[in-house]
C-alpha atoms as a PDB file:
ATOM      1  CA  UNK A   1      -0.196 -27.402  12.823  1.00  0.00           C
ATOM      2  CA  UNK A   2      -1.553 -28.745   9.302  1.00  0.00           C
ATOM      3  CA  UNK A   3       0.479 -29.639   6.313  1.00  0.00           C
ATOM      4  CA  UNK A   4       3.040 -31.645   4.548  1.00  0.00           C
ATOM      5  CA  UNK A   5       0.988 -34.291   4.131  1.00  0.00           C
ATOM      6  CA  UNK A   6       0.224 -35.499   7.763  1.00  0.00           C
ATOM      7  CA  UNK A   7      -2.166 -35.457  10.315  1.00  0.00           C
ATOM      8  CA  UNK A   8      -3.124 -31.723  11.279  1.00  0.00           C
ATOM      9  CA  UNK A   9      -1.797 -31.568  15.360  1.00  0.00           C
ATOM     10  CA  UNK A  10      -3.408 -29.845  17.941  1.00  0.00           C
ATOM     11  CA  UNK A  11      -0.069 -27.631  19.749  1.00  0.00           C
ATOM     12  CA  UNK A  12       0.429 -24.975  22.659  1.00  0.00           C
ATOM     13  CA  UNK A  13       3.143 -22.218  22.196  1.00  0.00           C
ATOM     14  CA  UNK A  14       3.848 -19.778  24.976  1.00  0.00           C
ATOM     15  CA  UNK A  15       2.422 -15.703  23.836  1.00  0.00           C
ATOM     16  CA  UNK A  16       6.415 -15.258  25.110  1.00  0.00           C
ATOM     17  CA  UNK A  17       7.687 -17.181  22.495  1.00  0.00           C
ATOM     18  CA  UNK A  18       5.081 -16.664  19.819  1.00  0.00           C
ATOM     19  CA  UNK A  19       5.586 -12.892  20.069  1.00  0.00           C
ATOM     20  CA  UNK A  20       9.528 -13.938  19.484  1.00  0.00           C
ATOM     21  CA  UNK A  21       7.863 -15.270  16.164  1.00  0.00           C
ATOM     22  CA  UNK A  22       5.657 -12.690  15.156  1.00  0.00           C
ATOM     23  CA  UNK A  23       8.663 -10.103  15.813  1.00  0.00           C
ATOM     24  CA  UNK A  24      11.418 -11.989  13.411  1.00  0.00           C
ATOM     25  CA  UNK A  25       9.149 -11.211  10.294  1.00  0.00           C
ATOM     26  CA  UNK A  26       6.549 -12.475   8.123  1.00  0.00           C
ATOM     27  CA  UNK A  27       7.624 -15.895   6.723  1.00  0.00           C
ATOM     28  CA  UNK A  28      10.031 -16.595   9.171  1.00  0.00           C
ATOM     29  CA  UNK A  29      10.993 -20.905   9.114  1.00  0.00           C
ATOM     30  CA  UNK A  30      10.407 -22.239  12.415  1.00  0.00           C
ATOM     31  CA  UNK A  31      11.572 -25.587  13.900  1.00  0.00           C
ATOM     32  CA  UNK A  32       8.828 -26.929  16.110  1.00  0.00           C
ATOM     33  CA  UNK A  33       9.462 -30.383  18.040  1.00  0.00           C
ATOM     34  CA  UNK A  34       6.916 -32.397  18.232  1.00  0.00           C
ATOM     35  CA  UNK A  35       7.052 -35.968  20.100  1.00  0.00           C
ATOM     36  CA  UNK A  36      11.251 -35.345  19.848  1.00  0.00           C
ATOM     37  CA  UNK A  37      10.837 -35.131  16.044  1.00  0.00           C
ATOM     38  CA  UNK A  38      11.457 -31.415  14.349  1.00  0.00           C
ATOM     39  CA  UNK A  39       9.370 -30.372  11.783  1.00  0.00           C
ATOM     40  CA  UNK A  40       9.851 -26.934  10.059  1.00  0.00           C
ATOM     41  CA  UNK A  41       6.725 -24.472  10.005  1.00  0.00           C
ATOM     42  CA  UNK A  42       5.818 -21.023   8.848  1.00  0.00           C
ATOM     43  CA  UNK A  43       3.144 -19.040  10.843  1.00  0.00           C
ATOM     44  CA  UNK A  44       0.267 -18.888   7.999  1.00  0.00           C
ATOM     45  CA  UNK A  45      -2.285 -16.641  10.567  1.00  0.00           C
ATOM     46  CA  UNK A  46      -2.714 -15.315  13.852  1.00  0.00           C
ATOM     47  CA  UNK A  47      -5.863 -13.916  15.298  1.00  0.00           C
ATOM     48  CA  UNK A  48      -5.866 -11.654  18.016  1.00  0.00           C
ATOM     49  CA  UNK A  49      -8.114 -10.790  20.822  1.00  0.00           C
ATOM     50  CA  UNK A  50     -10.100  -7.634  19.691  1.00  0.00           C
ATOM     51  CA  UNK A  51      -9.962  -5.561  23.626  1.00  0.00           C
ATOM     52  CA  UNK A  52      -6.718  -6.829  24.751  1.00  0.00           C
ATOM     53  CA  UNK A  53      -4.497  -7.795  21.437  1.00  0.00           C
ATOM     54  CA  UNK A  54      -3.733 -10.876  22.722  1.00  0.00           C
ATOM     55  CA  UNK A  55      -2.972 -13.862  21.038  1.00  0.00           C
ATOM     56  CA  UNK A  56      -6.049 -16.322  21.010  1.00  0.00           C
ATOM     57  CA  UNK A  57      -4.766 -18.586  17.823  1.00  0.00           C
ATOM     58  CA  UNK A  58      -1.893 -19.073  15.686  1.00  0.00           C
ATOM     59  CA  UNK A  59      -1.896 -21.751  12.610  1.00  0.00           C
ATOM     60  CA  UNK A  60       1.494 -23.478  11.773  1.00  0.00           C
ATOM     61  CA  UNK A  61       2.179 -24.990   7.979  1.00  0.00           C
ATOM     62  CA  UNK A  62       4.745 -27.729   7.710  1.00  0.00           C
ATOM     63  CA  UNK A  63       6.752 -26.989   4.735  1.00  0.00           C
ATOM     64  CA  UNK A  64       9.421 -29.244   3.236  1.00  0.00           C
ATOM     65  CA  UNK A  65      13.035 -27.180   1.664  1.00  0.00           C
ATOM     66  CA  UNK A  66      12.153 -29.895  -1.419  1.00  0.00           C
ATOM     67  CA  UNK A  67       8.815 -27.913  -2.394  1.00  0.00           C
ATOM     68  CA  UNK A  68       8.009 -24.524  -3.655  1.00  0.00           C
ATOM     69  CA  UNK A  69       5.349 -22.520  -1.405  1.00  0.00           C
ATOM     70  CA  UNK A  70       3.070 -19.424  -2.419  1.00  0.00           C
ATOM     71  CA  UNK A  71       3.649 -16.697   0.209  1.00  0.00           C
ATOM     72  CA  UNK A  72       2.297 -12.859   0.443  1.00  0.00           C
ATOM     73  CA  UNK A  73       6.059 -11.001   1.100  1.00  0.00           C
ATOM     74  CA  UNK A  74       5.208  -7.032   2.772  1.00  0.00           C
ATOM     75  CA  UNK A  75       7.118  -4.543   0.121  1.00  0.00           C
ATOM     76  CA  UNK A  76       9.092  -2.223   2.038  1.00  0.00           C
ATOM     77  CA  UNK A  77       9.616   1.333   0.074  1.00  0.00           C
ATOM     78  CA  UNK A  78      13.131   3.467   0.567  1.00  0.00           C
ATOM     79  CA  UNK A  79      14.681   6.760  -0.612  1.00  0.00           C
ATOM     80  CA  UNK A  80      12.711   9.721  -1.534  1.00  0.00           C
ATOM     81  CA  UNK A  81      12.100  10.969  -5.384  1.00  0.00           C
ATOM     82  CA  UNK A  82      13.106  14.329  -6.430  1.00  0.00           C
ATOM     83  CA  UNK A  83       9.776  15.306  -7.975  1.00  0.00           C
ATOM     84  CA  UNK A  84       8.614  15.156  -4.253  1.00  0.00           C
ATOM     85  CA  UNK A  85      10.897  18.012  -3.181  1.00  0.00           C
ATOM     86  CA  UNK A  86      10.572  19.564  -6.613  1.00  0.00           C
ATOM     87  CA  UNK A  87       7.334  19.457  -7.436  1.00  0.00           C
ATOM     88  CA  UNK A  88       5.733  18.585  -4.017  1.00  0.00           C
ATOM     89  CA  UNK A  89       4.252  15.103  -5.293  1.00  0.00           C
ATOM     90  CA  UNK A  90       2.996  12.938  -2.793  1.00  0.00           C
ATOM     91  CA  UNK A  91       4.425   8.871  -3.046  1.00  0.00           C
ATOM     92  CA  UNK A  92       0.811   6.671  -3.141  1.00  0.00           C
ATOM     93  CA  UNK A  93       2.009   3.336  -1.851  1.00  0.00           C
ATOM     94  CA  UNK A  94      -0.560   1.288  -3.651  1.00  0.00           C
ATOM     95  CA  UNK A  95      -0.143  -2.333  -3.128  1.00  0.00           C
ATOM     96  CA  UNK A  96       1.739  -3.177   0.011  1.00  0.00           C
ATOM     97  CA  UNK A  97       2.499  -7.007  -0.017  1.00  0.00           C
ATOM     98  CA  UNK A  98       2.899  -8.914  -3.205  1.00  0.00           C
ATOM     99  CA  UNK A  99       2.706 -13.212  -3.778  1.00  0.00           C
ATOM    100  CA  UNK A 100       5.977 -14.842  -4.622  1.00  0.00           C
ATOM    101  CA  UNK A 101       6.740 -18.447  -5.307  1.00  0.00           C
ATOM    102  CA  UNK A 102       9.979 -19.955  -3.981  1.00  0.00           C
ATOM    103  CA  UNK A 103      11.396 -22.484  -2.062  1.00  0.00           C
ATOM    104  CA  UNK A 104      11.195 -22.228   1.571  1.00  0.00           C
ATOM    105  CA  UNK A 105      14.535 -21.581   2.444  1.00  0.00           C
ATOM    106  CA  UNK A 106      14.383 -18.464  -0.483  1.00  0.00           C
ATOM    107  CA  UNK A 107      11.417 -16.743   0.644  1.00  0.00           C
ATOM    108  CA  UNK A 108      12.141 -12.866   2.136  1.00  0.00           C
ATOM    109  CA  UNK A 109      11.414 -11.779   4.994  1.00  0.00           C
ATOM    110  CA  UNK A 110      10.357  -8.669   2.911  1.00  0.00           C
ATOM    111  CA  UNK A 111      11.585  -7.227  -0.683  1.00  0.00           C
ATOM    112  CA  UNK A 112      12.790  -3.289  -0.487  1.00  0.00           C
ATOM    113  CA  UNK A 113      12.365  -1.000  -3.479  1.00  0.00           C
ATOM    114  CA  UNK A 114      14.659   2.071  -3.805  1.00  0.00           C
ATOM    115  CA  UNK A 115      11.978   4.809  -5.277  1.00  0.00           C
ATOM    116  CA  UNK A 116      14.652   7.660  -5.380  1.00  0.00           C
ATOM    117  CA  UNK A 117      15.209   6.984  -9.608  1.00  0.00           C
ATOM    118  CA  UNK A 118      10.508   7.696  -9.480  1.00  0.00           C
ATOM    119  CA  UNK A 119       9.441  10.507 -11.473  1.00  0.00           C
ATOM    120  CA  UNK A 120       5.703  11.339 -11.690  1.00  0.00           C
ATOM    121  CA  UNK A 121       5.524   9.986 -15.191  1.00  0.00           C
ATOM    122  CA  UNK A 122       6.617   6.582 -14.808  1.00  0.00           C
ATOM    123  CA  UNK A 123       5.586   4.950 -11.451  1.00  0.00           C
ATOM    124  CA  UNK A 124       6.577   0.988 -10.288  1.00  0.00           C
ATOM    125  CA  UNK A 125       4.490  -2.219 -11.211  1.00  0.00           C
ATOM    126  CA  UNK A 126       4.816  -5.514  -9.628  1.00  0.00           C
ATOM    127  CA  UNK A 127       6.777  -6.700 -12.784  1.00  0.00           C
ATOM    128  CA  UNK A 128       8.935  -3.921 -12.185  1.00  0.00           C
ATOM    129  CA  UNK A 129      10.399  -5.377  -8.585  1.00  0.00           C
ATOM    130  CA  UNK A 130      13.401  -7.049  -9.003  1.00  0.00           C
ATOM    131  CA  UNK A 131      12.731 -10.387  -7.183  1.00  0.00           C
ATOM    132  CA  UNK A 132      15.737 -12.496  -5.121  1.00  0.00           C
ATOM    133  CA  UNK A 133      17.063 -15.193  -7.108  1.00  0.00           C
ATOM    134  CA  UNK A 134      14.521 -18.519  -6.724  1.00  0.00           C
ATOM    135  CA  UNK A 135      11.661 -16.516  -5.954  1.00  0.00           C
ATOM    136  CA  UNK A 136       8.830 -15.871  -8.822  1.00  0.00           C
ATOM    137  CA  UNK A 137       6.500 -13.689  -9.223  1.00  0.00           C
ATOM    138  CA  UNK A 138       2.389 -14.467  -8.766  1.00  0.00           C
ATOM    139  CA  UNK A 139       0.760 -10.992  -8.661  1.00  0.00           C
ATOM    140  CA  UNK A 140      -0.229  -9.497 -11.841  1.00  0.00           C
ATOM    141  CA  UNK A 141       2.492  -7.932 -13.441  1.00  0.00           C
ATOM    142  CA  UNK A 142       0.611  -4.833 -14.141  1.00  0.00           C
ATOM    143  CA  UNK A 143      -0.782  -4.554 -10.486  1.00  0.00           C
ATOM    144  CA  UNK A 144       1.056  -1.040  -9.890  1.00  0.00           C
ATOM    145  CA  UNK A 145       3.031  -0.905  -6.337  1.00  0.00           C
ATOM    146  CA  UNK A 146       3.975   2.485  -6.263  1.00  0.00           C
ATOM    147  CA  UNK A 147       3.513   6.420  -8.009  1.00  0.00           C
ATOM    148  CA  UNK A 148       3.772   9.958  -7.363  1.00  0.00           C
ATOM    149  CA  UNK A 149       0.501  11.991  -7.627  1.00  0.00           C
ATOM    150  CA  UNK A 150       0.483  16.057  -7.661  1.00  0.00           C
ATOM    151  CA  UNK A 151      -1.171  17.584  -5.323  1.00  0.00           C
ATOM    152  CA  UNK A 152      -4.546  19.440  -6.704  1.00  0.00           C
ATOM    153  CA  UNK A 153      -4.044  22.889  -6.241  1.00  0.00           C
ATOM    154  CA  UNK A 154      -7.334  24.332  -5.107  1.00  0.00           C
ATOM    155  CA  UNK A 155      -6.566  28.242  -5.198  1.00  0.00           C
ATOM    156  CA  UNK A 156      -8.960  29.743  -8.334  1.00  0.00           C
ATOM    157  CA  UNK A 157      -7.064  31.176 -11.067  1.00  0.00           C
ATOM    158  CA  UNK A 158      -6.662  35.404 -10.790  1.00  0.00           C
ATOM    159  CA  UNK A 159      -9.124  35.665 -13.910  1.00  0.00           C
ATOM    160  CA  UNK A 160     -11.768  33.432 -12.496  1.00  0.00           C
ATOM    161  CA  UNK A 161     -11.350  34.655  -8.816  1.00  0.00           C
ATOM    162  CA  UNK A 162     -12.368  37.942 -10.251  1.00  0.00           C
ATOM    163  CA  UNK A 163     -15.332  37.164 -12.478  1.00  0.00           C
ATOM    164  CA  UNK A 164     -16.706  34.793  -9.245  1.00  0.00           C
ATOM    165  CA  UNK A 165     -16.323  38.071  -7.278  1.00  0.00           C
ATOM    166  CA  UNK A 166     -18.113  40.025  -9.464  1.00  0.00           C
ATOM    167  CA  UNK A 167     -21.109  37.372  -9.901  1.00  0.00           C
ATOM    168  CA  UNK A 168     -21.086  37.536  -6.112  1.00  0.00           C
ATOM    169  CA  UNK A 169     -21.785  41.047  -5.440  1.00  0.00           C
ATOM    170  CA  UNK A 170     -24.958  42.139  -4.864  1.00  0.00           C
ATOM    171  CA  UNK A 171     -27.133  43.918  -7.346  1.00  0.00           C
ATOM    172  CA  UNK A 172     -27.718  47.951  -6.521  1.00  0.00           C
ATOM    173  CA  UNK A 173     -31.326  49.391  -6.806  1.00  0.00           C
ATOM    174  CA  UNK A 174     -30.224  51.943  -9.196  1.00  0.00           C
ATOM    175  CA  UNK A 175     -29.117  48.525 -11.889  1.00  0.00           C
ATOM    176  CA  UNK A 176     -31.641  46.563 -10.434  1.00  0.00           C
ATOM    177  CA  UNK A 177     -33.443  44.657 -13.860  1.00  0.00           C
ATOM    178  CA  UNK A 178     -32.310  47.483 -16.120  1.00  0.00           C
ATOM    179  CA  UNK A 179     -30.717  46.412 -19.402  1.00  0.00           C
ATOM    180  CA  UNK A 180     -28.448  48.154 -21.817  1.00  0.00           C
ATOM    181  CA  UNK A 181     -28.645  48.604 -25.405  1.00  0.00           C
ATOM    182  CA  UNK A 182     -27.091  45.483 -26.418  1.00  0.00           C
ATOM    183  CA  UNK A 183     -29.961  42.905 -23.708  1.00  0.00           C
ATOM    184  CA  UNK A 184     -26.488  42.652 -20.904  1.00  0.00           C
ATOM    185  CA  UNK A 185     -27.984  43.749 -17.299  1.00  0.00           C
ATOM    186  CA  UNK A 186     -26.574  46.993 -16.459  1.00  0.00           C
ATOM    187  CA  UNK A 187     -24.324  45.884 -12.913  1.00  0.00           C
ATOM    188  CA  UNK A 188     -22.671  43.761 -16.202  1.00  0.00           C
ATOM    189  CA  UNK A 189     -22.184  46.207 -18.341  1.00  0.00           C
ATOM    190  CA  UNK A 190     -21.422  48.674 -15.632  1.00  0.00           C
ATOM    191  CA  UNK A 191     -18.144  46.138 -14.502  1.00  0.00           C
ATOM    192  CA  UNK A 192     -16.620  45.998 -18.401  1.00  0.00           C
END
């Protein structure tokens, strides 16, 4: 545990009771007691075993409810556009955590964003995220969160399915390098 102006402090915590931690939320205040004295925390990282997913390391911030922190918050996206049913757009969740500013006992656990109002023309930016009360805004207000792209349709048009057909086929020996009257290759000609 590091922090709020003190020694950093070497601690143990249980995987049982870290996992109770790590399930609450990101940014979820924690009293730890240390030498009978409490001292509030927020889990900044944990690293994990890479076979087994086990915890190997956690670190622990003291924070103070006096101070403002800088936290990453996970965005959480609800509802479903029309244009998705209408049009078949597909929702590109672009940026999926954003950095607030706010005292410690303001900061969410996560900030949801209704996207059922999204059209394809006019997707969400960070700016656009109506923030808790206390709680500012770091990321770039132009970073965008969230849009709806339309599918590429990959099907040829009718006209240019044809004329790629027609390239395609093979020449006969009877057209074979003859030309007409005008210089076109007679298998052209012949198709017109």
């Amino acid at each position: 545990m590091y922090g709020g102006h003190k020694e950093p402090v070497s601690i143990t915590v249980s995987a049982k009771d870290l996992d109770k931690i790590v399930k609450a939320g990101k940014n979820t205040l924690i009293e730890i007691s240390l030498n009978g004295a409490a001292e509030l925390a927020l889990v900044k990282e944990i690293q994990y075993h890479a076979v087994t997913d086990n915890f190997i390391h956690a670190d622990f911030q003291r924070v103070s409810m006096k101070d403002k922190m800088d936290v990453v918050v996970p965005l959480k996206l609800e509802g479903t556009p029309a244009d998705v049913a209408n049009y078949g757009a597909i929702i590109e969740h672009i940026l999926r955590e954003i950095e607030v500013r706010a005292l410690v006992s303001a900061i969410p656990h996560e900030i949801v964003l209704d996207i059922t109002p999204m059209t394809i023309n006019k997707g969400i930016l960070a700016g656009d995220i109506k923030l808790p009360e206390g709680v500012e805004l770091i990321t770039d207000k132009e970073a965008p969160v969230v849009h709806l792209a339309i599918p590429k349709d990959d099907t040829p048009a009718p006209a240019a399915a044809a004329a790629d057909a027609a390239a395609a086929q093979p020449e006969s020996s009877s057209t074979k390098g003859k030309k007409d009257e005008e210089g076109n290759l007679a298998k052209d000609a012949a198709k017109k």
